[in-house]
C-alpha atoms as a PDB file:
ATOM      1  CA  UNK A   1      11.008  18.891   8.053  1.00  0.00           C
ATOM      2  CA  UNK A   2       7.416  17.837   8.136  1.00  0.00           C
ATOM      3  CA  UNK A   3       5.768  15.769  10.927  1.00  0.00           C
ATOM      4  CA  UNK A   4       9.274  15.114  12.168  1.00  0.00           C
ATOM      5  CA  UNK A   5      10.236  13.234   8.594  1.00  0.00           C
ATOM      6  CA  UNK A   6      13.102  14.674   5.898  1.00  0.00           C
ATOM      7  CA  UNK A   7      11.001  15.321   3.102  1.00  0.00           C
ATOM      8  CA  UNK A   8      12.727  15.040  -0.263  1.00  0.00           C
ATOM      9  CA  UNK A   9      11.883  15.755  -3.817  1.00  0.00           C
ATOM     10  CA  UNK A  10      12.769  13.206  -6.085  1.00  0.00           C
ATOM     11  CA  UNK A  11      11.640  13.004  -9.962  1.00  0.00           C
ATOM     12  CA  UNK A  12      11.190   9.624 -11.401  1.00  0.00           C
ATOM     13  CA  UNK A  13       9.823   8.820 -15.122  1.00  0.00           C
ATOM     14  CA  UNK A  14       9.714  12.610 -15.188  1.00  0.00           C
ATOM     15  CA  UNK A  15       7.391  13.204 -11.979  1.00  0.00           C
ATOM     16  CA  UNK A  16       7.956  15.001  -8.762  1.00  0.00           C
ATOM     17  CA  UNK A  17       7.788  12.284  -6.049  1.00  0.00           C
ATOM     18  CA  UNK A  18       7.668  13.573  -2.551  1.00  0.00           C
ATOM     19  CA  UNK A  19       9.519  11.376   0.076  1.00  0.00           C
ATOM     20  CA  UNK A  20       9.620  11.129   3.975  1.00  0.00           C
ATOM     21  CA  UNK A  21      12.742   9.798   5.163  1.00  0.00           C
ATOM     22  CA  UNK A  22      13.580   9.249   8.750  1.00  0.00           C
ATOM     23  CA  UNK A  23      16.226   6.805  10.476  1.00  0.00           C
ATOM     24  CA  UNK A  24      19.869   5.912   9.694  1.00  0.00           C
ATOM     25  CA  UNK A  25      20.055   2.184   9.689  1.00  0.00           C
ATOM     26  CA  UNK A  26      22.237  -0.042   7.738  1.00  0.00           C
ATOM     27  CA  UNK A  27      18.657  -1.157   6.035  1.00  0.00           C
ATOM     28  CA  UNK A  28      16.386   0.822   4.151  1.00  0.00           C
ATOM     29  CA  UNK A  29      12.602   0.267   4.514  1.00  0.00           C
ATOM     30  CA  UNK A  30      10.888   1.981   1.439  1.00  0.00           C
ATOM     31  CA  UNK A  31       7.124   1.878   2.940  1.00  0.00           C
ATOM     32  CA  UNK A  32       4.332   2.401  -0.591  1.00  0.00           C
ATOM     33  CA  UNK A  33       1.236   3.095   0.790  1.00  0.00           C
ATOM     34  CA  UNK A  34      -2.353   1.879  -0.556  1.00  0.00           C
ATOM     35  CA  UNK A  35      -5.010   3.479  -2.961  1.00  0.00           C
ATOM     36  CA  UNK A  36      -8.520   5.463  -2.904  1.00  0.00           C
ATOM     37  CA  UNK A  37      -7.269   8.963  -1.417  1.00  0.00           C
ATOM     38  CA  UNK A  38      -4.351   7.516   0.757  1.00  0.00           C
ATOM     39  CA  UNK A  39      -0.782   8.904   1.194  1.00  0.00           C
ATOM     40  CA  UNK A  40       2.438   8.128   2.584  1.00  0.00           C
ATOM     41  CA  UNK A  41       1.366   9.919   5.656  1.00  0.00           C
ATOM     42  CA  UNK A  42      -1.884   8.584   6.144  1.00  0.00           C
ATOM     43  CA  UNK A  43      -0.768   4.895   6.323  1.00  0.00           C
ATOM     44  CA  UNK A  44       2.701   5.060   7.819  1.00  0.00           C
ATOM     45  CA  UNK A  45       3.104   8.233   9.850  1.00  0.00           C
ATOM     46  CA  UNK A  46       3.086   6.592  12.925  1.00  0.00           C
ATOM     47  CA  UNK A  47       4.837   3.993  12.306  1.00  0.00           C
ATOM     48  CA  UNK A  48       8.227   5.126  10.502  1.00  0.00           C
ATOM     49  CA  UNK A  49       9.097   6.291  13.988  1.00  0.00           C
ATOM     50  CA  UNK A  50       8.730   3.188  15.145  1.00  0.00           C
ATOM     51  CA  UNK A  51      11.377   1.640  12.458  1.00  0.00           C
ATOM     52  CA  UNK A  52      13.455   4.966  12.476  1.00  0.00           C
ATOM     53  CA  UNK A  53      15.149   3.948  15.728  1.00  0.00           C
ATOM     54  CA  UNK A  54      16.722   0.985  13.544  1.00  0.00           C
ATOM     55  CA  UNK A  55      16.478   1.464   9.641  1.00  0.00           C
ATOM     56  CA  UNK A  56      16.550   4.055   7.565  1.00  0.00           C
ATOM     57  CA  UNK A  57      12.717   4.506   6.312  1.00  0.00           C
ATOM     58  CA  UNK A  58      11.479   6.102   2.849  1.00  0.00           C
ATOM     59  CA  UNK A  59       7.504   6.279   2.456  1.00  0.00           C
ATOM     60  CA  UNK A  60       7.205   8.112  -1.177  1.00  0.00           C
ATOM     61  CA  UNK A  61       3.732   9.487  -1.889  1.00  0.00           C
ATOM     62  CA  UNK A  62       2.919   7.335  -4.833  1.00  0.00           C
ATOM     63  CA  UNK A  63       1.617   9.566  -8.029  1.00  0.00           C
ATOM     64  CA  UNK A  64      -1.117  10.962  -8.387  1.00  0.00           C
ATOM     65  CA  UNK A  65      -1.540  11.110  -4.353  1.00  0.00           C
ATOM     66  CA  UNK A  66      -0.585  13.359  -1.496  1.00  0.00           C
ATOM     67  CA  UNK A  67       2.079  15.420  -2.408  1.00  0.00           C
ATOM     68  CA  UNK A  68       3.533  14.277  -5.670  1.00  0.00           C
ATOM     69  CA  UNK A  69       2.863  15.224  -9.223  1.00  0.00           C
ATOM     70  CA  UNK A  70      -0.300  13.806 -10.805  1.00  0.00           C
ATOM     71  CA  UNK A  71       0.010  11.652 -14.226  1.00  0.00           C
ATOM     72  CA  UNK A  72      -1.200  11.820 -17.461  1.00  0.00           C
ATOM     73  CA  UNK A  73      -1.343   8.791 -18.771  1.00  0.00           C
ATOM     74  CA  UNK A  74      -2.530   5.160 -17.100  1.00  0.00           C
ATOM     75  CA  UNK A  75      -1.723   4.245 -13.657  1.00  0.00           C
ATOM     76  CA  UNK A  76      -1.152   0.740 -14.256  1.00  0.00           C
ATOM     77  CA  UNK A  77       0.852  -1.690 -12.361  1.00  0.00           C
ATOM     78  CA  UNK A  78       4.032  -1.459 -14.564  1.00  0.00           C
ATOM     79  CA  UNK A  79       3.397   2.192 -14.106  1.00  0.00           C
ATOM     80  CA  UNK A  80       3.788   2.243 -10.821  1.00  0.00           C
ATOM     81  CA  UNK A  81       6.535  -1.046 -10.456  1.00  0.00           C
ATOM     82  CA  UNK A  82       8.632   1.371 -12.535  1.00  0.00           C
ATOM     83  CA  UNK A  83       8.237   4.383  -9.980  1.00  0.00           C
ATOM     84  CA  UNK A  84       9.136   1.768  -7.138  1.00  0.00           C
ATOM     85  CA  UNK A  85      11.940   0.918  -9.277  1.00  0.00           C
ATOM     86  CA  UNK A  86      12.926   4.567  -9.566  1.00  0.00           C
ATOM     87  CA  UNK A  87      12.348   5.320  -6.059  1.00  0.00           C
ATOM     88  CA  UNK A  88      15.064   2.884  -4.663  1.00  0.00           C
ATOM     89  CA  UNK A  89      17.322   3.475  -7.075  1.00  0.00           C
ATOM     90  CA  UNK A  90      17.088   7.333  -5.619  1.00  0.00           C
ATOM     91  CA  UNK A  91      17.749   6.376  -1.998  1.00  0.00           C
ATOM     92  CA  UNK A  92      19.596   2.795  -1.739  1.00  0.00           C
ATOM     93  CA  UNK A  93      22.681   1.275  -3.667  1.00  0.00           C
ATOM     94  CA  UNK A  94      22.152  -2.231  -1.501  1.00  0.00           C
ATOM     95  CA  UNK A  95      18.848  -4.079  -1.942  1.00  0.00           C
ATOM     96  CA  UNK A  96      15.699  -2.817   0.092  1.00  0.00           C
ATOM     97  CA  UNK A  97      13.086  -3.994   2.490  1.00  0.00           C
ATOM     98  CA  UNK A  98      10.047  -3.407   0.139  1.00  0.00           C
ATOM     99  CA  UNK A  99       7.003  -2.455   2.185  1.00  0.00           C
ATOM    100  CA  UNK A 100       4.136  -2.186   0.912  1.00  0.00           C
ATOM    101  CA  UNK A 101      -0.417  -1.603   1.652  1.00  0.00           C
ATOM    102  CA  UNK A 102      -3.330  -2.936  -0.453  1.00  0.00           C
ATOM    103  CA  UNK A 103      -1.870  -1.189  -4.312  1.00  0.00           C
ATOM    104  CA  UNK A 104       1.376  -1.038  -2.363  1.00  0.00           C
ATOM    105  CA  UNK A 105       1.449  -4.622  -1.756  1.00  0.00           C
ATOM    106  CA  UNK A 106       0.665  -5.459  -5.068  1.00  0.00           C
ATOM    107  CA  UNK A 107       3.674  -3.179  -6.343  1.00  0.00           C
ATOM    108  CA  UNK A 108       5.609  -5.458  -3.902  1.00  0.00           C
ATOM    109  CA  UNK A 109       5.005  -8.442  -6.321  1.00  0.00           C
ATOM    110  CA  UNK A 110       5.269  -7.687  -8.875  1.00  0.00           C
ATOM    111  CA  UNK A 111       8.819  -5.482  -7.700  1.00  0.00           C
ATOM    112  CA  UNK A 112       9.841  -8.690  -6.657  1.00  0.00           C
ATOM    113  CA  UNK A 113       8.769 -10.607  -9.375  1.00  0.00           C
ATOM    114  CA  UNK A 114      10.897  -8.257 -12.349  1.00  0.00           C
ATOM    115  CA  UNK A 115      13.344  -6.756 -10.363  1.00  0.00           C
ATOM    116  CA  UNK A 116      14.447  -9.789  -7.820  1.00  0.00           C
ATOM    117  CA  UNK A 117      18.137  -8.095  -7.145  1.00  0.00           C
ATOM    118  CA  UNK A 118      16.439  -4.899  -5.528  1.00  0.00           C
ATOM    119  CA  UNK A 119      14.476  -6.707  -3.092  1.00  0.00           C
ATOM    120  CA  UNK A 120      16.422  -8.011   0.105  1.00  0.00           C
ATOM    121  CA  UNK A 121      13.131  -8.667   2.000  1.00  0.00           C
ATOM    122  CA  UNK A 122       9.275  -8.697   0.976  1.00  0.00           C
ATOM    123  CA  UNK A 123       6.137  -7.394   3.619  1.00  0.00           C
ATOM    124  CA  UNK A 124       3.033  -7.053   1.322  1.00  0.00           C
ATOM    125  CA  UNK A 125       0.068  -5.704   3.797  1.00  0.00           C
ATOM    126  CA  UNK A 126      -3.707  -6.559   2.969  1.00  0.00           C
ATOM    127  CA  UNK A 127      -2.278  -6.767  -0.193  1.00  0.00           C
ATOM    128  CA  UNK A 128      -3.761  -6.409  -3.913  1.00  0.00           C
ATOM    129  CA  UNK A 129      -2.386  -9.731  -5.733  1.00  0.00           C
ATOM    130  CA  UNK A 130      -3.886 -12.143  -3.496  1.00  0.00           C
ATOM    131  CA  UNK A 131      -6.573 -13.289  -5.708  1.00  0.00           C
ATOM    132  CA  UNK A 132      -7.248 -14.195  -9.298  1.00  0.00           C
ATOM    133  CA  UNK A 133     -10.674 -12.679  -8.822  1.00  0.00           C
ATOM    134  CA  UNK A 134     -12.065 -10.033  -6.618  1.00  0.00           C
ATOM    135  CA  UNK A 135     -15.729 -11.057  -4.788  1.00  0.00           C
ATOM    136  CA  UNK A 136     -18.542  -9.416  -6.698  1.00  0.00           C
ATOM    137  CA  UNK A 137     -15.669  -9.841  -9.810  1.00  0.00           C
ATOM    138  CA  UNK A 138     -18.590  -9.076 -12.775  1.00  0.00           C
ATOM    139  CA  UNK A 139     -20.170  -6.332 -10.367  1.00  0.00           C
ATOM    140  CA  UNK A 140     -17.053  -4.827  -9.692  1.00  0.00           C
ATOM    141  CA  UNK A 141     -15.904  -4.653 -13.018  1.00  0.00           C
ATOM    142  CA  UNK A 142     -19.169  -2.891 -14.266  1.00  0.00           C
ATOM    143  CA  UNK A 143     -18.657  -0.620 -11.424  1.00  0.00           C
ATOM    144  CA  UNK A 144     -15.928   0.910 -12.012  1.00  0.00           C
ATOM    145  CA  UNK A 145     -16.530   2.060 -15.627  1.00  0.00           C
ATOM    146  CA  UNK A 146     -19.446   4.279 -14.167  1.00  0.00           C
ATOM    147  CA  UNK A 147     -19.236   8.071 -13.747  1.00  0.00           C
ATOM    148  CA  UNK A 148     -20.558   7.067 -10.179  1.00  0.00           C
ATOM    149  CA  UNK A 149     -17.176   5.478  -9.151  1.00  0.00           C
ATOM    150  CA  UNK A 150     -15.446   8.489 -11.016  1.00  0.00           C
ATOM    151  CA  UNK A 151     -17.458  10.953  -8.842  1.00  0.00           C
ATOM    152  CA  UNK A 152     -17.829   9.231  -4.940  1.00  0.00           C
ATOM    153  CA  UNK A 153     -14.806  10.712  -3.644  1.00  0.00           C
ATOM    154  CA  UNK A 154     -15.797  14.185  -4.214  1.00  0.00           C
ATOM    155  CA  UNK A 155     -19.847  13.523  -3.313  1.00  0.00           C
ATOM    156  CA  UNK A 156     -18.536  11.408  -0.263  1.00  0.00           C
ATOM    157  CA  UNK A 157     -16.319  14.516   0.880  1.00  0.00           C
ATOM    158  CA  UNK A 158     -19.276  16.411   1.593  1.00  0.00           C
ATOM    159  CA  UNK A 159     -20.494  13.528   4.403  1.00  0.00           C
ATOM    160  CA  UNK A 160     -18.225  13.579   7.191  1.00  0.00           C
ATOM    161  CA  UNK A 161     -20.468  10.730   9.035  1.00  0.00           C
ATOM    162  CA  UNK A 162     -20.387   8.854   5.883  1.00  0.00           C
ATOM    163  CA  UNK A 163     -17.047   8.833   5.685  1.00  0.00           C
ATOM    164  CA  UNK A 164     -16.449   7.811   9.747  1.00  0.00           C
ATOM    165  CA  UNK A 165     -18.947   4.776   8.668  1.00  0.00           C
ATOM    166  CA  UNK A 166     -16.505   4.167   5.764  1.00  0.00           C
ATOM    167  CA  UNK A 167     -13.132   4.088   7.574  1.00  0.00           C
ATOM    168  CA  UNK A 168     -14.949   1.487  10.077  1.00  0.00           C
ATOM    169  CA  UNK A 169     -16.564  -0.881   7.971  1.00  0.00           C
ATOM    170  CA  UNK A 170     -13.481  -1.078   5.722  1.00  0.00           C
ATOM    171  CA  UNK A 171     -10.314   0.048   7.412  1.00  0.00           C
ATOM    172  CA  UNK A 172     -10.846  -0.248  11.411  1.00  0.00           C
ATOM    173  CA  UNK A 173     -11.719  -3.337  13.431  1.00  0.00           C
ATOM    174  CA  UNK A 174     -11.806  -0.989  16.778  1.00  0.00           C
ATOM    175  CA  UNK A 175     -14.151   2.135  15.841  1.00  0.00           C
ATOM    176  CA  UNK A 176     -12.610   4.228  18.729  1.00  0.00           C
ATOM    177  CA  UNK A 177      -9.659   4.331  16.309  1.00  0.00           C
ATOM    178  CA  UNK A 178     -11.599   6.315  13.676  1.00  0.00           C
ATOM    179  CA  UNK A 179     -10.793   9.724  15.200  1.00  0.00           C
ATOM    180  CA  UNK A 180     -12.597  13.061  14.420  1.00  0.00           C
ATOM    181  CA  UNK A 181      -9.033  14.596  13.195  1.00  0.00           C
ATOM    182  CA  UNK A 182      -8.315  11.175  11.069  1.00  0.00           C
ATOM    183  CA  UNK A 183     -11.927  12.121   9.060  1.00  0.00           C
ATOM    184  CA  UNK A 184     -11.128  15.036   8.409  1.00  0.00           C
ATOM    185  CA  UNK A 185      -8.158  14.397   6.776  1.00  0.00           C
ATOM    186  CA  UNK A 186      -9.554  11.663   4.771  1.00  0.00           C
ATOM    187  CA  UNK A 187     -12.238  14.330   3.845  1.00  0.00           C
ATOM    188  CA  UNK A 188      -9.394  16.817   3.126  1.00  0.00           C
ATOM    189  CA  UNK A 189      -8.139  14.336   0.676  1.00  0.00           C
ATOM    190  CA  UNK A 190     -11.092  13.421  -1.218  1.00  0.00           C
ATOM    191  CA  UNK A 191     -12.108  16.939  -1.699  1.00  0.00           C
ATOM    192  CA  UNK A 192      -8.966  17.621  -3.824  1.00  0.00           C
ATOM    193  CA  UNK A 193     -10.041  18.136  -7.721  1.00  0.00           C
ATOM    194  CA  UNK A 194      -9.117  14.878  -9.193  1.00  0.00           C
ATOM    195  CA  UNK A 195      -8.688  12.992  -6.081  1.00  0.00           C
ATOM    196  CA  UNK A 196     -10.229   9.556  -7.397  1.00  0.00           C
ATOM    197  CA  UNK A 197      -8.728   9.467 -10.713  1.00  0.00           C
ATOM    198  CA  UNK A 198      -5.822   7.163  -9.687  1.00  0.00           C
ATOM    199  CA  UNK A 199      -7.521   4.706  -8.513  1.00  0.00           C
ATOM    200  CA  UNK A 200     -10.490   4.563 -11.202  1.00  0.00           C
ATOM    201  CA  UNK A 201      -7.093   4.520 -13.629  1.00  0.00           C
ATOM    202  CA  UNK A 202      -5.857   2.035 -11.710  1.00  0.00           C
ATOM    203  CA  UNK A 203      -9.117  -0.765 -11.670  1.00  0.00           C
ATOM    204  CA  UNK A 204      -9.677  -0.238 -15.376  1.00  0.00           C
ATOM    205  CA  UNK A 205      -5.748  -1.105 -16.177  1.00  0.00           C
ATOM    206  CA  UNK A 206      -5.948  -4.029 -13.899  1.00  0.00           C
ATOM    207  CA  UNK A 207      -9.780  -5.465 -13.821  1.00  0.00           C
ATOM    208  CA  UNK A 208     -10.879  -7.481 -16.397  1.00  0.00           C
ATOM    209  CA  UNK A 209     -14.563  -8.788 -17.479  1.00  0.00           C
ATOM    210  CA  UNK A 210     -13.163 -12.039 -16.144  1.00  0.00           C
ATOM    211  CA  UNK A 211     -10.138 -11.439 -14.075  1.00  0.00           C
ATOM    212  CA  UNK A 212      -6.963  -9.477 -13.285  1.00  0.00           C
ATOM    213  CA  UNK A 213      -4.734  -8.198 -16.208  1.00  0.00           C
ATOM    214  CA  UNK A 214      -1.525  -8.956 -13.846  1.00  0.00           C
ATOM    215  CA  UNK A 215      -1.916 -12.415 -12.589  1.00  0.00           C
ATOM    216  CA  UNK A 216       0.546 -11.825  -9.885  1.00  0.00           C
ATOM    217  CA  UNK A 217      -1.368 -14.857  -7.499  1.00  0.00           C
ATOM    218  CA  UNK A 218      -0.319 -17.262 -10.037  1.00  0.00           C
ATOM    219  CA  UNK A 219       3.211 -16.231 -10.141  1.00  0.00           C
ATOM    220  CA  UNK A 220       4.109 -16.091  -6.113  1.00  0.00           C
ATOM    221  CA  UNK A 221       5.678 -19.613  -6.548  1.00  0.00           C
ATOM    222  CA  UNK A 222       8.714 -17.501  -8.439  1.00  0.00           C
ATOM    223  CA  UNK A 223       9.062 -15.192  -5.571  1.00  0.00           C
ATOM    224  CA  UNK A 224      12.824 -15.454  -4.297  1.00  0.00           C
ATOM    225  CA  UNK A 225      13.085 -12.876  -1.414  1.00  0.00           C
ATOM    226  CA  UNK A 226      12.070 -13.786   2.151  1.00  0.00           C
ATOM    227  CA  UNK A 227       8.258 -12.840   2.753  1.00  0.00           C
ATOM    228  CA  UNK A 228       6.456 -11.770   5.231  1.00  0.00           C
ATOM    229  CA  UNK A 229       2.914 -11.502   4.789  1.00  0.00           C
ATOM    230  CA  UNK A 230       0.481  -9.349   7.020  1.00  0.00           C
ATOM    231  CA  UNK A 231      -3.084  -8.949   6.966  1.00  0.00           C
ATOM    232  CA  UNK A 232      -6.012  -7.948   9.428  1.00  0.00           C
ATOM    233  CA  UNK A 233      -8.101 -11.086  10.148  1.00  0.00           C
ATOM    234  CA  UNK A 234     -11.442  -9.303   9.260  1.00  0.00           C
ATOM    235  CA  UNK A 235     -11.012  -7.168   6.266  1.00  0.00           C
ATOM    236  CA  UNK A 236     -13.423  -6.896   3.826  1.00  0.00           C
ATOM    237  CA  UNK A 237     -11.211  -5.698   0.620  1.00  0.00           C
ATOM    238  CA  UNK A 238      -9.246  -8.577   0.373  1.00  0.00           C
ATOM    239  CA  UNK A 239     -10.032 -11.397   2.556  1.00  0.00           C
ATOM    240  CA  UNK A 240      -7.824 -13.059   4.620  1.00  0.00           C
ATOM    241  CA  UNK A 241      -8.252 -16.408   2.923  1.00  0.00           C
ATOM    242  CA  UNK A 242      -6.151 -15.141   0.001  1.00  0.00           C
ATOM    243  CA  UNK A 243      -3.166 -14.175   2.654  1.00  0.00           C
ATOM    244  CA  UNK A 244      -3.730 -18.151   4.038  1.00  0.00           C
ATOM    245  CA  UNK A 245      -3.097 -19.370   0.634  1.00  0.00           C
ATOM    246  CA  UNK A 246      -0.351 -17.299  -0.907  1.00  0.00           C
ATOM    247  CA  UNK A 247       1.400 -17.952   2.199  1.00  0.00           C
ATOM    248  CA  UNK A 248       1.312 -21.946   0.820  1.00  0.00           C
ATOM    249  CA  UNK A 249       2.840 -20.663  -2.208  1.00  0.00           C
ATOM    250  CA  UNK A 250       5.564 -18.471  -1.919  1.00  0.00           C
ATOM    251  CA  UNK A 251       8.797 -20.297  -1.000  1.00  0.00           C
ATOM    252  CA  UNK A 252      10.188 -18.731   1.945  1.00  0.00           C
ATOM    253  CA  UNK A 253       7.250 -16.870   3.777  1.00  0.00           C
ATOM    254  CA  UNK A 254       5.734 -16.423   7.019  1.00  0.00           C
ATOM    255  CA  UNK A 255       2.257 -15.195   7.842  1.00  0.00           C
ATOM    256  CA  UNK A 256       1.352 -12.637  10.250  1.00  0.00           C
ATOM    257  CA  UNK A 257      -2.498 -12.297  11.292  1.00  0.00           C
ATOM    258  CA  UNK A 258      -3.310  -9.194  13.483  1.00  0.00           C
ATOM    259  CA  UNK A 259      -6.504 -10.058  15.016  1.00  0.00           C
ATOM    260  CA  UNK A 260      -9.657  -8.102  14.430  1.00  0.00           C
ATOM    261  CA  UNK A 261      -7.804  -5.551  12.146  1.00  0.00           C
ATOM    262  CA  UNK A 262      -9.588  -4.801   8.952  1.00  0.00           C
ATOM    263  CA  UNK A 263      -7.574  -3.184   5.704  1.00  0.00           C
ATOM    264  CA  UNK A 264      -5.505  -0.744   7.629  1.00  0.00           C
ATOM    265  CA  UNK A 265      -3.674  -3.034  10.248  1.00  0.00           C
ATOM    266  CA  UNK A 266      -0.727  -0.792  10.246  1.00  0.00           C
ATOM    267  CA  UNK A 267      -2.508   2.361  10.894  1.00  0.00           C
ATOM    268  CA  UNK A 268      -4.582   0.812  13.297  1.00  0.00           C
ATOM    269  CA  UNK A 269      -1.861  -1.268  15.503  1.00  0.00           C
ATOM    270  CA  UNK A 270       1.276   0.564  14.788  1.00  0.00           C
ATOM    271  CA  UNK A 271       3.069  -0.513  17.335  1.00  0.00           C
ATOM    272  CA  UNK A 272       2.148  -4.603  17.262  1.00  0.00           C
ATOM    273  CA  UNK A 273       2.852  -3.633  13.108  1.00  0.00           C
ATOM    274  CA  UNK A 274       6.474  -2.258  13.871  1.00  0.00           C
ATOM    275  CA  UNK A 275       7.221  -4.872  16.369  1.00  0.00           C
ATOM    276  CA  UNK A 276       5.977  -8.164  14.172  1.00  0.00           C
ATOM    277  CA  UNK A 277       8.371  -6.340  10.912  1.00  0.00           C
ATOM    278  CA  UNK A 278      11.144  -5.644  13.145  1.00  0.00           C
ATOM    279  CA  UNK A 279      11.542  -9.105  15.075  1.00  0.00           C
ATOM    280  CA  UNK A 280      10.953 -10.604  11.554  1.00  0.00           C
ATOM    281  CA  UNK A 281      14.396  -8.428   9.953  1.00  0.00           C
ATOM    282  CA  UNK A 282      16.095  -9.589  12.574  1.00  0.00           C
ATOM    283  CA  UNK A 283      15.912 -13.135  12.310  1.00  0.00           C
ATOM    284  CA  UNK A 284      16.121 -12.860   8.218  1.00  0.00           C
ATOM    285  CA  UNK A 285      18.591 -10.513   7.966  1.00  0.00           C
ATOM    286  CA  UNK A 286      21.207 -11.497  10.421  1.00  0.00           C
END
């Protein structure tokens, strides 16, 4: 037991995934976390407690992050769509809710979008996929081919106050929720050797010199499952605007705004979080 949680060992493709499973529910929740240095931990430890009471909750660390095995080849999307794949297919015979933050929302699409039968319900967070473009698209682009982008998380590491600046520009609306012990486990995890490498693998698979390689905005129109879509009304990653306007497009979705939150809504507000999901499974899944 860690933190409370069951923690499994699964392999998928090959790779050690680490699990935390909590809960007993007739529903499972399978909860993918985001990128940069997160983990299953770091974005959903306090709130699988707060669905445990009701569901049965899985939040894998993704590879290449927190516990689990690192990769050798490209973390692409398909890459990790098939270790989402893998990952239900480990825990649930029935289709899942499919949970998912930022590269874990993404995964969400595009889960929903080739494997429609394992998806029973759909709650992409501040999710990657809501855009064609990102803002600064050419900038960005350049930017992450640079040794500089392959290097911040282990200069950042050394910069505690940078990093409290960080998590409340990007993450937190409310600095008093950037905690000493939450920076230091953010600067735990970016000192790891390796620690950015997912993520740099991850933005040259998927960002083009004029786009995205996965165009899953222009493919929400084919999403079957019931959707719900969160976001935090001021964050900077991936602007609400692109939340407003997938919500237009996919068939059967509702939009949840938590107010002021930036790109970590869920860590921020568990407990609004938990209660907005759960009310939501409850009407769908009657």
């Amino acid at each position: 037991m860690a933190h409370g949680f069951e923690t499994r060992r699964i392999t998928v493709d090959g790779l050690g995934i680490t699990c935390y499973c909590a809960g007993s529910g007739p529903e499972t929740i399978i909860l993918l976390h985001g990128a940069g240095v997160d983990s299953a931990l770091l974005s959903w430890a306090e709130v699988i407690p707060l669905l445990a009471h009701r569901y049965r909750v899985i939040a894998p660390d993704l590879p290449g992050y927190g516990a689990s095995d690192r990769y050798a080849g490209e973390y692409s999307l398909a890459f990790y769509t098939s270790v989402a794949r893998g990952v239900i297919g480990a825990f649930a015979r029935e289709p899942v809710v499919l949970v998912g933050l930022s590269l874990g929302g993404g995964i969400c699409f595009n889960m929903a979008l080739k494997h429609p039968d394992l998806i029973k319900a759909l709650v992409p967070v501040c999710a990657w996929g809501l855009f064609d473009r990102l803002p600064w698209h050419r900038l960005t682009y350049w930017y992450t081919r640079t040794k500089l982008n392959e290097n911040m998380y282990a200069w950042t590491a050394r910069y505690p106050s940078f990093i409290k600046w960080t998590l409340s520009y990007s993450l937190f609306g409310d600095p008093a929720k950037v905690t000493d012990d939450l920076v230091t486990k953010v600067q735990k995890a970016m000192a790891e050797p390796g620690a950015g490498w997912p993520f740099v693998s991850f933005q040259r698979s998927e960002i083009t010199p004029t786009g995205v390689r996965t165009d899953l905005f222009g493919q929400l129109e084919s999403i079957q499952a019931p959707t719900l879509l969160v976001h935090g009304t001021g964050d900077p990653a991936v602007p609400v605007q692109g939340a407003i306007a997938a919500s237009k497009r996919i068939p059967d979705c509702e939009l949840y705004l938590m107010e002021g939150c930036k790109h970590w809504p869920q860590k921020e507000r568990p407990e609004e979080f938990a209660a907005a999901l759960c009310s939501y499974l409850e009407r769908k899944l009657r």
